[in-house]
N, C-alpha and C. Protein backbone atom coordinates (compact mmCIF):
# COMPACT_ATOMS: atom_id res chain seq x y z
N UNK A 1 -4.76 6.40 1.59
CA UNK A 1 -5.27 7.24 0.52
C UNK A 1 -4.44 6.99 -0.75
N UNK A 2 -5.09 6.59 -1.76
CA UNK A 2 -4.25 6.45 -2.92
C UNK A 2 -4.69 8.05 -4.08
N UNK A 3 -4.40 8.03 -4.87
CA UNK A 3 -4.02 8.90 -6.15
C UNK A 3 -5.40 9.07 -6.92
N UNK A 4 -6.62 9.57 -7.02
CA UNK A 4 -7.76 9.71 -7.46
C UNK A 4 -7.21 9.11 -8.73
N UNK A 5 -8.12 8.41 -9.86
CA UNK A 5 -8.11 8.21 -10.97
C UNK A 5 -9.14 8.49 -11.81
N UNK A 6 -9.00 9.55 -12.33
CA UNK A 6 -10.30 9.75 -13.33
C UNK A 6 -9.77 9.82 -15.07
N UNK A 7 -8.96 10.31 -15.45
CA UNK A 7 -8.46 10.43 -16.72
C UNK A 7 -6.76 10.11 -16.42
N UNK A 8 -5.93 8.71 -17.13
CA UNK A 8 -5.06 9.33 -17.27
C UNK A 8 -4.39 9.14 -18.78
N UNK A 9 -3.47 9.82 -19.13
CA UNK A 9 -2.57 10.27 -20.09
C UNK A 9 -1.41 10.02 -20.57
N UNK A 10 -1.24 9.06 -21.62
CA UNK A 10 0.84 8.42 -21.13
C UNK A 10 0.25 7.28 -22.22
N UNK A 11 2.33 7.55 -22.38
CA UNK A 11 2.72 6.50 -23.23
C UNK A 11 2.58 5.14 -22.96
N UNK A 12 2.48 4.57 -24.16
CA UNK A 12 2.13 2.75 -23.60
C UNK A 12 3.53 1.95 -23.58
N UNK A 13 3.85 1.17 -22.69
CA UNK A 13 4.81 -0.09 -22.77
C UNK A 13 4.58 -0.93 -23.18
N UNK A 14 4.52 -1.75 -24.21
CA UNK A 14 4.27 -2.90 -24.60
C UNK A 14 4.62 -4.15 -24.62
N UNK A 15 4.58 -5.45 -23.80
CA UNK A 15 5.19 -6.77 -23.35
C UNK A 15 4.21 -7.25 -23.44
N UNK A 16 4.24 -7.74 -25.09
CA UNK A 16 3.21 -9.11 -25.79
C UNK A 16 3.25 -10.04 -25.46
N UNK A 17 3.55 -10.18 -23.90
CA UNK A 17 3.88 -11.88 -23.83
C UNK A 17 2.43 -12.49 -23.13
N UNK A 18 1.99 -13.54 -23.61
CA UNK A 18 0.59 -14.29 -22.97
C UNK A 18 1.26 -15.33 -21.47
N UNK A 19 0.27 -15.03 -20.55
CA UNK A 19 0.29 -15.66 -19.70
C UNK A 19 1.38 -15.34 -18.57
N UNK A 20 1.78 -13.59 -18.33
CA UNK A 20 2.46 -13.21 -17.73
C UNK A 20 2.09 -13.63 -16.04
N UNK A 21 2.77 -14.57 -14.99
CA UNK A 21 1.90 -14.73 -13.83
C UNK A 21 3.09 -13.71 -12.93
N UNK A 22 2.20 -13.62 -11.69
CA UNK A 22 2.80 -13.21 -10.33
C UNK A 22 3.99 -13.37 -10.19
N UNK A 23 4.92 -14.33 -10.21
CA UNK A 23 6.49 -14.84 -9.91
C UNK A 23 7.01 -13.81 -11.26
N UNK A 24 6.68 -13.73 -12.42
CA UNK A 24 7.58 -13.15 -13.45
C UNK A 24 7.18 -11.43 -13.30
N UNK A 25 5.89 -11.41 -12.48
CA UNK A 25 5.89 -9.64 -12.03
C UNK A 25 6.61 -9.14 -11.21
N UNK A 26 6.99 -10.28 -10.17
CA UNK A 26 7.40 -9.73 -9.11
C UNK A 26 7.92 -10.82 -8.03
N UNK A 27 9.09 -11.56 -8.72
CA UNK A 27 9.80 -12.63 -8.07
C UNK A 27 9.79 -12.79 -6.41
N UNK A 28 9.49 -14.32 -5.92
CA UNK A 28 8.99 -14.85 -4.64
C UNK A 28 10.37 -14.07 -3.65
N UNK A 29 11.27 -13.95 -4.46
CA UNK A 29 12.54 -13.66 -3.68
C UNK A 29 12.26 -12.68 -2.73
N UNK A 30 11.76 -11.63 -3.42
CA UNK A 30 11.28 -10.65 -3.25
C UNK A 30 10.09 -9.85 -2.38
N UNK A 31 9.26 -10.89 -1.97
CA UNK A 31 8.08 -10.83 -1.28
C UNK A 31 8.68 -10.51 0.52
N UNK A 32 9.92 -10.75 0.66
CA UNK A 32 9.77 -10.42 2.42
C UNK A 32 9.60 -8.85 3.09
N UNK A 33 8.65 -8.34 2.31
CA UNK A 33 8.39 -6.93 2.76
C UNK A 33 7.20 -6.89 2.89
N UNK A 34 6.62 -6.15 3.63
CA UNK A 34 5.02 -5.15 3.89
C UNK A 34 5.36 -4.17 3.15
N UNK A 35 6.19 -3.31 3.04
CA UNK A 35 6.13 -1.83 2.62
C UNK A 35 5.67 -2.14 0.97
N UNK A 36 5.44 -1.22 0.28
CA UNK A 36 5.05 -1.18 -0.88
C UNK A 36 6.56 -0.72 -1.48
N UNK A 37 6.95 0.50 -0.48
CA UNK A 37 8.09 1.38 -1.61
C UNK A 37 9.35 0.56 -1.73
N UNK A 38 9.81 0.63 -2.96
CA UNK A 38 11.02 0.07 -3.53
C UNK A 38 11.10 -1.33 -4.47
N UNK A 39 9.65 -1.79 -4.11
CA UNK A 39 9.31 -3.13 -4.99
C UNK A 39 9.24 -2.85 -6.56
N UNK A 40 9.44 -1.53 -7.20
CA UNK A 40 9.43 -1.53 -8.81
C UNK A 40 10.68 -1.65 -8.91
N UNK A 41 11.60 -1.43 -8.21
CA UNK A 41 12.98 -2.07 -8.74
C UNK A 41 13.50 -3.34 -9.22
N UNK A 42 12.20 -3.72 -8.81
CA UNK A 42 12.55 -5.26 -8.92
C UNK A 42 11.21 -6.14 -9.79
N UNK A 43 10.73 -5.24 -10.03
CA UNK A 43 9.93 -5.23 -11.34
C UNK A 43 10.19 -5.87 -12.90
N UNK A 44 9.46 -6.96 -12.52
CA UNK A 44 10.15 -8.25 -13.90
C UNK A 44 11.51 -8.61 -13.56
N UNK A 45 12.22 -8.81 -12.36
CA UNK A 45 13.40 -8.53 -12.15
C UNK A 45 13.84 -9.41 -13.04
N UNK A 46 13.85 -10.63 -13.49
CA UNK A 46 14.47 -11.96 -13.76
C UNK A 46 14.50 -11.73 -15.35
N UNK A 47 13.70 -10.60 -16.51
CA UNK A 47 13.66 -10.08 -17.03
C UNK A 47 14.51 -9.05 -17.42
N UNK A 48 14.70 -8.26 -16.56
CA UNK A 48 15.10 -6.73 -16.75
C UNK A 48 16.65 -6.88 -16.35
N UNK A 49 17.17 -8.54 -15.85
CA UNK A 49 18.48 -8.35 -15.81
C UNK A 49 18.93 -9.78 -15.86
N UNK A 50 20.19 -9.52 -16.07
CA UNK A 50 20.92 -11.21 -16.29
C UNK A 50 21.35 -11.61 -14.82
N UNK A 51 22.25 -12.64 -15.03
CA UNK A 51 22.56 -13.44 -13.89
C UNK A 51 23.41 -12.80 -13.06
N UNK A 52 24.16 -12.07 -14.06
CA UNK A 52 24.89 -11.14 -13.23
C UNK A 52 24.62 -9.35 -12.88
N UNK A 53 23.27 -9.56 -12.49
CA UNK A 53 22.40 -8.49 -12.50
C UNK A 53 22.87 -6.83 -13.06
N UNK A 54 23.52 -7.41 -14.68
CA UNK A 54 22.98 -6.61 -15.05
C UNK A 54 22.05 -6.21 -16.27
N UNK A 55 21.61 -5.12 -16.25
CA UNK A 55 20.46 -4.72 -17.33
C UNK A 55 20.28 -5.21 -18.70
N UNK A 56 19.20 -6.20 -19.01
CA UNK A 56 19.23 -6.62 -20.29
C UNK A 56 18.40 -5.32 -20.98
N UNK A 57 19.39 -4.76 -22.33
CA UNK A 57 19.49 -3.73 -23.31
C UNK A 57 18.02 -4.06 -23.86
N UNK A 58 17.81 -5.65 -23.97
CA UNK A 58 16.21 -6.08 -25.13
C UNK A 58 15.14 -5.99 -24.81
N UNK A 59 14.90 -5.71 -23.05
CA UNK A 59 14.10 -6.04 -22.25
C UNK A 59 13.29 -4.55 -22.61
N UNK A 60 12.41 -5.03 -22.51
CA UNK A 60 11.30 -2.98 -23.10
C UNK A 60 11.65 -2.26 -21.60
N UNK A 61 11.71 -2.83 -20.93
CA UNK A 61 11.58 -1.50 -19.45
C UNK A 61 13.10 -0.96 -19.55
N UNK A 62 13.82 -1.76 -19.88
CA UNK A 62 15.25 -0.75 -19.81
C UNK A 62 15.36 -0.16 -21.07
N UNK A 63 14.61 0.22 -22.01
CA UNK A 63 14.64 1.14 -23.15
C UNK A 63 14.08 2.42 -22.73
N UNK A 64 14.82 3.63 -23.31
CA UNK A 64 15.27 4.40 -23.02
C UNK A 64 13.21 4.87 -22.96
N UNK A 65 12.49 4.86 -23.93
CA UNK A 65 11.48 5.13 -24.00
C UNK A 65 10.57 4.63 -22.84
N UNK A 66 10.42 3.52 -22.13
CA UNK A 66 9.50 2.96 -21.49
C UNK A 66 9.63 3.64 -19.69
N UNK A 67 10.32 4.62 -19.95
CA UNK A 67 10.57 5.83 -18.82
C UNK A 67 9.53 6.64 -18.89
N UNK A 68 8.69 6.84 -17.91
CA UNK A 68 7.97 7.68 -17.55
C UNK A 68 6.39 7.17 -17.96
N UNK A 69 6.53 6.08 -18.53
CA UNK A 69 5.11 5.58 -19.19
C UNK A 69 4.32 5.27 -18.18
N UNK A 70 2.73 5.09 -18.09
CA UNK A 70 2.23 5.07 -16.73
C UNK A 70 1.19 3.63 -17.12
N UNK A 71 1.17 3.70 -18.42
CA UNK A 71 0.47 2.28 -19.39
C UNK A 71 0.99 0.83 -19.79
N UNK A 72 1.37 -0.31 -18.84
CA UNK A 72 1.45 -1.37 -19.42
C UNK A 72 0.49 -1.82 -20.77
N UNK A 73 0.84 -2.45 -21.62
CA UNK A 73 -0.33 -2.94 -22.29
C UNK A 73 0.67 -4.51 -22.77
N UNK A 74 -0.07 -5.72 -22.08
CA UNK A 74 0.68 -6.44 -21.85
C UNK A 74 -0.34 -7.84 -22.44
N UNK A 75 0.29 -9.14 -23.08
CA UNK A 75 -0.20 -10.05 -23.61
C UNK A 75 -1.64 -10.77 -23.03
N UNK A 76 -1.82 -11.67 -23.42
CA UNK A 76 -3.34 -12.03 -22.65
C UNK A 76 -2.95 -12.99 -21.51
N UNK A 77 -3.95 -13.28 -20.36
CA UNK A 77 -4.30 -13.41 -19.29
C UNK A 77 -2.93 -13.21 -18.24
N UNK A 78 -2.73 -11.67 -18.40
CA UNK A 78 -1.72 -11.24 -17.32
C UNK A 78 -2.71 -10.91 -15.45
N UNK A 79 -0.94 -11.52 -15.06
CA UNK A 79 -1.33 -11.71 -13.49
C UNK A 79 -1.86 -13.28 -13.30
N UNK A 80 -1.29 -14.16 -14.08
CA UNK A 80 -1.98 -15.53 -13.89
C UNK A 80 -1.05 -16.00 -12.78
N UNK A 81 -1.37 -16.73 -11.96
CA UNK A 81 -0.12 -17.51 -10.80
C UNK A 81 -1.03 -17.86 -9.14
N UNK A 82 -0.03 -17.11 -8.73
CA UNK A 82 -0.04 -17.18 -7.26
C UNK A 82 -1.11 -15.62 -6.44
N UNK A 83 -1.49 -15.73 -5.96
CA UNK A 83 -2.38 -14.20 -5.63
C UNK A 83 -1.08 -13.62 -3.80
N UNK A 84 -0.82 -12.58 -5.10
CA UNK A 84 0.22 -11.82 -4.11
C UNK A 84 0.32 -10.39 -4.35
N UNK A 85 0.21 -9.53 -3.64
CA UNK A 85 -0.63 -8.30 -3.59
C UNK A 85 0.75 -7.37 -3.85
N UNK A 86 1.97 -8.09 -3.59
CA UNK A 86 3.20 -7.01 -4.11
C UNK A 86 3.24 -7.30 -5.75
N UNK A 87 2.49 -7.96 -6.39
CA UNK A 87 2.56 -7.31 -7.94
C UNK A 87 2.26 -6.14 -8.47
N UNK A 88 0.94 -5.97 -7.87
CA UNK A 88 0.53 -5.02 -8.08
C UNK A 88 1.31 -3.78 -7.32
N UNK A 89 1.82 -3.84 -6.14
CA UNK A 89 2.60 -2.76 -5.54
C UNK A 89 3.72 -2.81 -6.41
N UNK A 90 4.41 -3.45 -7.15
CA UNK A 90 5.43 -3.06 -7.58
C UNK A 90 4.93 -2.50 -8.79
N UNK A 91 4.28 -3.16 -9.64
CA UNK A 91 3.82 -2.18 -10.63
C UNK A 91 3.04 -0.77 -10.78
N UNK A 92 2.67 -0.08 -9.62
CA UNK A 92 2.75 1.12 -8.91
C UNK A 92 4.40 1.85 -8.66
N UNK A 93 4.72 0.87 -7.99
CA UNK A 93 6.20 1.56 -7.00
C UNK A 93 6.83 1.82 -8.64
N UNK A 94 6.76 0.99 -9.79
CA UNK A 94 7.31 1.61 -10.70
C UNK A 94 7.07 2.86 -11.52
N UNK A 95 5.57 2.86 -11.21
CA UNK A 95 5.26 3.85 -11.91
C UNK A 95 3.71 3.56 -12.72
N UNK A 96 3.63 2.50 -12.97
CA UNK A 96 2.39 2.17 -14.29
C UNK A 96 1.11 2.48 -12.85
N UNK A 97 -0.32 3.00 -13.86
CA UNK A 97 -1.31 3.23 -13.13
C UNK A 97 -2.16 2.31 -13.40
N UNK A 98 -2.06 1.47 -14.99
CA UNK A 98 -3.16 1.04 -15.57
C UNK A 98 -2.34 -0.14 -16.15
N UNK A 99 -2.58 -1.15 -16.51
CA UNK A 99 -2.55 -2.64 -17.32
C UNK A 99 -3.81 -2.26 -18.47
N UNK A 100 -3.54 -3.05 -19.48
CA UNK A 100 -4.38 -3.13 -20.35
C UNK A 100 -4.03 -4.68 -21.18
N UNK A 101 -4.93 -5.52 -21.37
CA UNK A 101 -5.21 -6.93 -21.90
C UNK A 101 -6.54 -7.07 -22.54
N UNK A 102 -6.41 -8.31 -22.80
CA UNK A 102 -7.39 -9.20 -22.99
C UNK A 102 -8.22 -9.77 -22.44
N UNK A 103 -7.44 -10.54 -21.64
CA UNK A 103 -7.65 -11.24 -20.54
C UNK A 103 -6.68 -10.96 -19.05
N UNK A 104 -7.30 -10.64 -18.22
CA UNK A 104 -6.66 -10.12 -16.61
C UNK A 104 -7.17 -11.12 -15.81
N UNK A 105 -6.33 -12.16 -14.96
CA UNK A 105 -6.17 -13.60 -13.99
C UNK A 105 -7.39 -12.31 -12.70
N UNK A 106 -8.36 -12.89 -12.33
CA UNK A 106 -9.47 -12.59 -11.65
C UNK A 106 -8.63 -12.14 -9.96
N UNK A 107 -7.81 -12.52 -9.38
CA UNK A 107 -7.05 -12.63 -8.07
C UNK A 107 -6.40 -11.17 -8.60
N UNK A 108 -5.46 -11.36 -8.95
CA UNK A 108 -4.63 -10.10 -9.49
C UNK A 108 -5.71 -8.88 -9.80
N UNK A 109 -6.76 -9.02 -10.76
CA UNK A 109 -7.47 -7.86 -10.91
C UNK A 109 -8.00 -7.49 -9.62
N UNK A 110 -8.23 -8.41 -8.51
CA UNK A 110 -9.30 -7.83 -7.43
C UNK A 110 -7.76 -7.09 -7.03
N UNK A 111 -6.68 -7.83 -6.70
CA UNK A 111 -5.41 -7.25 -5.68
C UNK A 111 -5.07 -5.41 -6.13
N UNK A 112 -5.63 -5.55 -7.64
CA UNK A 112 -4.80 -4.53 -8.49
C UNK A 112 -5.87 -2.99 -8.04
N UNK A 113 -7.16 -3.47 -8.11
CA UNK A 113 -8.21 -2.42 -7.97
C UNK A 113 -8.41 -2.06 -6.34
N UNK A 114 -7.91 -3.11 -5.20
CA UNK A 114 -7.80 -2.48 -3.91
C UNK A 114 -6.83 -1.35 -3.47
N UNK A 115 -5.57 -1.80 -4.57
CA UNK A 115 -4.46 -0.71 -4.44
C UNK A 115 -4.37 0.64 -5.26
N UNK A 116 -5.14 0.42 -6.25
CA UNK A 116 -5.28 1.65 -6.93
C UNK A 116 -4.38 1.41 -8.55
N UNK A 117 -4.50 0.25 -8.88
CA UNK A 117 -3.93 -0.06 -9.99
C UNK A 117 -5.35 -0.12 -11.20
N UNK A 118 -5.15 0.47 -12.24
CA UNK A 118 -6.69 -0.03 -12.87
C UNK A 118 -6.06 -0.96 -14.18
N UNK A 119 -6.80 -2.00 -13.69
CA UNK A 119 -6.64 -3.46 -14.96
C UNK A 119 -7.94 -3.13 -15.84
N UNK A 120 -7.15 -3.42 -16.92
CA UNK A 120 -8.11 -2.62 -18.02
C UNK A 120 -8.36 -3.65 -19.36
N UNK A 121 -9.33 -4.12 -19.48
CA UNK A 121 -9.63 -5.54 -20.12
C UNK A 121 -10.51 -5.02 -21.84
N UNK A 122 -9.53 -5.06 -22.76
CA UNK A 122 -10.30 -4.51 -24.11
C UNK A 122 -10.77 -5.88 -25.07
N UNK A 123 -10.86 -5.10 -26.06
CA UNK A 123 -11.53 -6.38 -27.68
C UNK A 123 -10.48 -6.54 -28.06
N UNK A 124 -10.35 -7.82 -28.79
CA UNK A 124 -8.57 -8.14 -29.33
C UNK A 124 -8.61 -7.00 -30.76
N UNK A 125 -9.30 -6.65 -31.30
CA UNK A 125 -8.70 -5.40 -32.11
C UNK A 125 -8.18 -4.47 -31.83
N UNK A 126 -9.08 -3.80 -30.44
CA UNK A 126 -8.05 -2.80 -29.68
C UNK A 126 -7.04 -3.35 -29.56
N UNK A 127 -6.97 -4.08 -28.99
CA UNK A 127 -5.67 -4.64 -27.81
C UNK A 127 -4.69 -4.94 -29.55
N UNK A 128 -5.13 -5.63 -30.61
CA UNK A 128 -3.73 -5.73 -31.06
C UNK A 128 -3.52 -4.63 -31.93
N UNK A 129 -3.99 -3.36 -31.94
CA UNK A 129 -3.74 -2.05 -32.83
C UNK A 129 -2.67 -1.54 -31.39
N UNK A 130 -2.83 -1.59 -30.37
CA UNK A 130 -2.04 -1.30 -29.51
C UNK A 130 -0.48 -1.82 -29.39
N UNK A 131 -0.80 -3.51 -29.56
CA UNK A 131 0.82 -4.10 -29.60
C UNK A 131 1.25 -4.06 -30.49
N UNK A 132 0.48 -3.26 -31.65
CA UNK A 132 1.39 -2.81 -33.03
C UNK A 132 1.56 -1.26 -32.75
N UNK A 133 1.23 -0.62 -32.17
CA UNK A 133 1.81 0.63 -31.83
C UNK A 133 2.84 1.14 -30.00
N UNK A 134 3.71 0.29 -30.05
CA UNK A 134 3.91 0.44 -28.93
C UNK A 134 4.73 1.85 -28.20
N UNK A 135 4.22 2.74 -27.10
CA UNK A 135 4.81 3.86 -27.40
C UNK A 135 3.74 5.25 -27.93
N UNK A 136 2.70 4.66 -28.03
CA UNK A 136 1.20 5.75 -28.38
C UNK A 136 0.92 5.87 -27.44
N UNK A 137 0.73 7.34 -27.67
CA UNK A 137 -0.31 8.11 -26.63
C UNK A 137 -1.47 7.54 -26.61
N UNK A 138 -2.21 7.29 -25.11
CA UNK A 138 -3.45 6.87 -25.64
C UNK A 138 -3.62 7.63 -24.12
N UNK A 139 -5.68 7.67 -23.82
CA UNK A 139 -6.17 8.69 -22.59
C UNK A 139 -6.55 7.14 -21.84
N UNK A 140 -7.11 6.44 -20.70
CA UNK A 140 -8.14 6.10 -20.09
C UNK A 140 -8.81 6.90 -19.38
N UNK A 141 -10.25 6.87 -19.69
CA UNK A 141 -11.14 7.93 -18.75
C UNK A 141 -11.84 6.73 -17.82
N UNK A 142 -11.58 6.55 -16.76
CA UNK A 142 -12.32 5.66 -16.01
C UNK A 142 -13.96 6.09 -15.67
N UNK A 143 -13.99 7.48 -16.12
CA UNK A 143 -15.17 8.15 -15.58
C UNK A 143 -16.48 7.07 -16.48
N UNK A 144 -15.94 7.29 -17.68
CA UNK A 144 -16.98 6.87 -19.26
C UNK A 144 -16.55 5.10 -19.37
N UNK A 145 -15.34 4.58 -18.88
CA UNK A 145 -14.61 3.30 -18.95
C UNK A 145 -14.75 3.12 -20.18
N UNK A 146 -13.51 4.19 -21.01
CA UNK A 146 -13.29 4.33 -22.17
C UNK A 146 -11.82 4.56 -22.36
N UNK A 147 -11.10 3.40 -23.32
CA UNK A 147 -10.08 3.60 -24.10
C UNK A 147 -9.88 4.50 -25.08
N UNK A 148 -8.86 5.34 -25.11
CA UNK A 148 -8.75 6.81 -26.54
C UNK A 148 -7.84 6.33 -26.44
N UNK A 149 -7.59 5.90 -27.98
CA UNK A 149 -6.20 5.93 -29.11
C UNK A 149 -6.40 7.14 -30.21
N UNK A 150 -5.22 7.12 -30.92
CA UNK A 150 -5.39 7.71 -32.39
C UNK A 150 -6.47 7.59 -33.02
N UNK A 151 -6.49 8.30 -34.02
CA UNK A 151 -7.46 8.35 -35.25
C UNK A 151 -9.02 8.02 -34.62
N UNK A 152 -8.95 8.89 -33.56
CA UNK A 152 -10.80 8.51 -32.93
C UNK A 152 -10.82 7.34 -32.42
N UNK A 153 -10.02 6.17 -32.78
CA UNK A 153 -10.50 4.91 -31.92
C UNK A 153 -10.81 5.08 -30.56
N UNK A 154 -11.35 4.04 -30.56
CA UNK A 154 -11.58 3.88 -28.70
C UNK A 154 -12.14 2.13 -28.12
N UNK A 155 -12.29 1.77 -27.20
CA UNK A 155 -12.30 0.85 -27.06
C UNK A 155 -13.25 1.01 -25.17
N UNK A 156 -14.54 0.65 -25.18
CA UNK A 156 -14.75 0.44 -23.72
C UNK A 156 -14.53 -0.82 -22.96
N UNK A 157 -14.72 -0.72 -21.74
CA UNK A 157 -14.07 -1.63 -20.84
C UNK A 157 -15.20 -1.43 -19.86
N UNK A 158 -14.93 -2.92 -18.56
CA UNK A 158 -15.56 -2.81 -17.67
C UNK A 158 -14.99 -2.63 -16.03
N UNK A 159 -15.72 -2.37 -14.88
CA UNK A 159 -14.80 -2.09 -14.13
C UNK A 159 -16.33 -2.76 -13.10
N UNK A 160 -16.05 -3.10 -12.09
CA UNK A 160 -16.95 -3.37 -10.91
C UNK A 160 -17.13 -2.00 -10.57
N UNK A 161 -18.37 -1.71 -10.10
CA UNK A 161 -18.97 -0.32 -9.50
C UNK A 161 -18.16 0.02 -8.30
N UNK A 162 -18.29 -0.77 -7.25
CA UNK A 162 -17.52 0.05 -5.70
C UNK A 162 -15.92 -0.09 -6.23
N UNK A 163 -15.27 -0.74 -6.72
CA UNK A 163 -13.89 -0.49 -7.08
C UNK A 163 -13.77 0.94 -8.16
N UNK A 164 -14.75 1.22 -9.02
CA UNK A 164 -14.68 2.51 -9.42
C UNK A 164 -14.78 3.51 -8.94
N UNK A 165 -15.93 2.97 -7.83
CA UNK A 165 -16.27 4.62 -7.21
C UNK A 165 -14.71 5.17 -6.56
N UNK A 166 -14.29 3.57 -5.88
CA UNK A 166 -12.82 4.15 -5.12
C UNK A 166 -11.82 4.86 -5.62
N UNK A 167 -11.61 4.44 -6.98
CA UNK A 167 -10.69 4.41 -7.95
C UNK A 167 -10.58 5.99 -8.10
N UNK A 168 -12.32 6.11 -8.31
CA UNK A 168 -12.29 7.90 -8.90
C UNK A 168 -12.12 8.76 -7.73
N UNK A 169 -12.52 8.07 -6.31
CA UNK A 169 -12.52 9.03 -5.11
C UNK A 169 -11.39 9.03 -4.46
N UNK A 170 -9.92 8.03 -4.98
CA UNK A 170 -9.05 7.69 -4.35
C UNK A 170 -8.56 7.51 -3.00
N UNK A 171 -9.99 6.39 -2.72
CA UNK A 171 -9.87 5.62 -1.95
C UNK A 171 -9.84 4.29 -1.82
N UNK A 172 -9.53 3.44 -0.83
CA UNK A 172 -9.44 2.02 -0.89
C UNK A 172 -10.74 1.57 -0.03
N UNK A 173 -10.70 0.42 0.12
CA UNK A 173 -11.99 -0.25 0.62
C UNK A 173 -12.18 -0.21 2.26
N UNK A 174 -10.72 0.21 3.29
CA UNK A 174 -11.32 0.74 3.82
C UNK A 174 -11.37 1.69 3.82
N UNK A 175 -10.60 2.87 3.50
CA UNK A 175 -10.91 4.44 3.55
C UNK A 175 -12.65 4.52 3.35
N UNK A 176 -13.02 4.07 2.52
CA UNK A 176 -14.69 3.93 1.94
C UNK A 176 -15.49 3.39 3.54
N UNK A 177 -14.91 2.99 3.83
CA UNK A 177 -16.06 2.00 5.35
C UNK A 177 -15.17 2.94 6.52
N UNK A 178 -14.57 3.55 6.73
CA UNK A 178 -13.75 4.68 7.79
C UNK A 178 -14.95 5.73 7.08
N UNK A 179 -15.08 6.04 6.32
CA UNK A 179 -15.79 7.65 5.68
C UNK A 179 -17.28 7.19 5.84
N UNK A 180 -17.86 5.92 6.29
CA UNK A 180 -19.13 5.52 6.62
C UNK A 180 -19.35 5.80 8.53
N UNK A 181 -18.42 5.99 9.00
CA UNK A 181 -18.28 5.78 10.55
C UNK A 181 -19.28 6.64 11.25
N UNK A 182 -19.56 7.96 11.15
CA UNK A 182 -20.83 8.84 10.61
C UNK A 182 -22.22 8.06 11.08
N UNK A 183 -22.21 7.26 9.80
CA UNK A 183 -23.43 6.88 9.72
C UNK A 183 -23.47 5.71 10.12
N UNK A 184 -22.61 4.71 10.54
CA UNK A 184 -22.93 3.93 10.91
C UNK A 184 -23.08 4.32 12.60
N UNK A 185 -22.22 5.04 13.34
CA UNK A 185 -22.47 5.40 14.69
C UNK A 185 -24.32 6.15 14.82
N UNK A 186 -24.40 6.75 13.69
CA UNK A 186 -25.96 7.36 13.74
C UNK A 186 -26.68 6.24 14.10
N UNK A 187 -26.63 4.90 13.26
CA UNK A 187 -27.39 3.83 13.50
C UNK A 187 -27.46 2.86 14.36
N UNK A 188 -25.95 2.77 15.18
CA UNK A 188 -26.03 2.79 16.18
C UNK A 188 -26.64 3.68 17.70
N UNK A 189 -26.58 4.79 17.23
CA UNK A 189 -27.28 5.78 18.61
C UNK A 189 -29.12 5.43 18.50
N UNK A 190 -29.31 5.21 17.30
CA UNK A 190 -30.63 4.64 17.54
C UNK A 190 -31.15 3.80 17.32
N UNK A 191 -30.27 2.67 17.42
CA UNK A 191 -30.68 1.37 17.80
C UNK A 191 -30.66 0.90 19.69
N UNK A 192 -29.71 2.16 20.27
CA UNK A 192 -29.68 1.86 21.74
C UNK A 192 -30.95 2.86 21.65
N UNK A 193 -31.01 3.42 21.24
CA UNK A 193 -32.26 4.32 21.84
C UNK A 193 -33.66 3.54 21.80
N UNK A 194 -33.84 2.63 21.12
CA UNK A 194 -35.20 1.81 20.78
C UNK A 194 -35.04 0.50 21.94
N UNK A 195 -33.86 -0.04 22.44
CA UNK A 195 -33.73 -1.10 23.04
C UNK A 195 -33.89 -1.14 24.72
């Protein structure tokens, strides 16, 4: 069971960088786990710290502001690489609910919408009134698949239908086919009954 998503609310992080892939979300080092929890620690790790692991001051996630934000809004075609499903868990385990781009690498968006991450794909006007405001409040309503910024803007987006419905019912793909069991046993009892 993941976290229903219908509206959420939060400051944006902003990392303008194009062509963010899998290894720089969430280093190979890093992959010898199943569990999800504890993988945002290590979130951009190769980024967020030097060689001698510690915290680079320039890096936006260790600024004092990019605490508590639940909104990446990150350069164009992020998630490009390798298809590895702890990106997206770490960018959860950290905290973010939503990505927002240009362009979102097709592997990563499917990985991101099974887990309950919503990749959120705008017009480059939105998207660059955003990397000039980094740190705005902005809403996503997944209900309307509508961006709210300031001054009335807004910006819609698209989302695949059964990944929304999940998204809003906070469920995953199988919770959705477990909550069919019902009806599919119905159709089974009368299919032996005809045979």
């Amino acid at each position: 069971m993941i976290e229903p998503f219908t509206v959420l609310s939060s400051r944006t992080v902003v990392l303008p960088v194009d062509n963010i892939d899998t290894d720089q979300i969430i280093p190979a080092r890093f992959l010898t786990t199943t569990q999800r929890d504890g993988l945002g620690r290590h979130l951009f790790a190769d980024w967020r710290r030097d060689a001698a692991n510690r915290p680079r001051e320039d890096f936006v996630l260790n600024r004092p502001g990019a605490e508590g934000a639940r909104i990446l809004v990150a350069g164009r075609n992020f998630g490009c690489g390798s298809s590895r499903e702890h990106a997206p868990w770490a960018l959860l385990d950290y905290g973010f609910r939503a990505v927002i781009s240009t362009e979102i690498a097709d592997i990563f968006r499917s990985n991101a919408l099974r887990n309950g991450l919503l990749p959120v794909v705008i017009d480059a006007d939105s998207h660059a009134w955003l990397l000039a405001h980094p740190g705005a409040e902005i809403g996503i309503d997944l209900r309307d698949c509508t961006v709210r910024m300031a001054a009335g803007r807004e910006a819609g987006f698209e989302v695949e239908p059964f990944a929304r419905h999940c998204l809003l019912n906070g469920i995953d793909p199988l919770g959705w086919l477990l909550s069919q069991v019902p009806a599919i046993q119905a159709y089974e009892d009368r299919a032996a009954c005809r045979a």
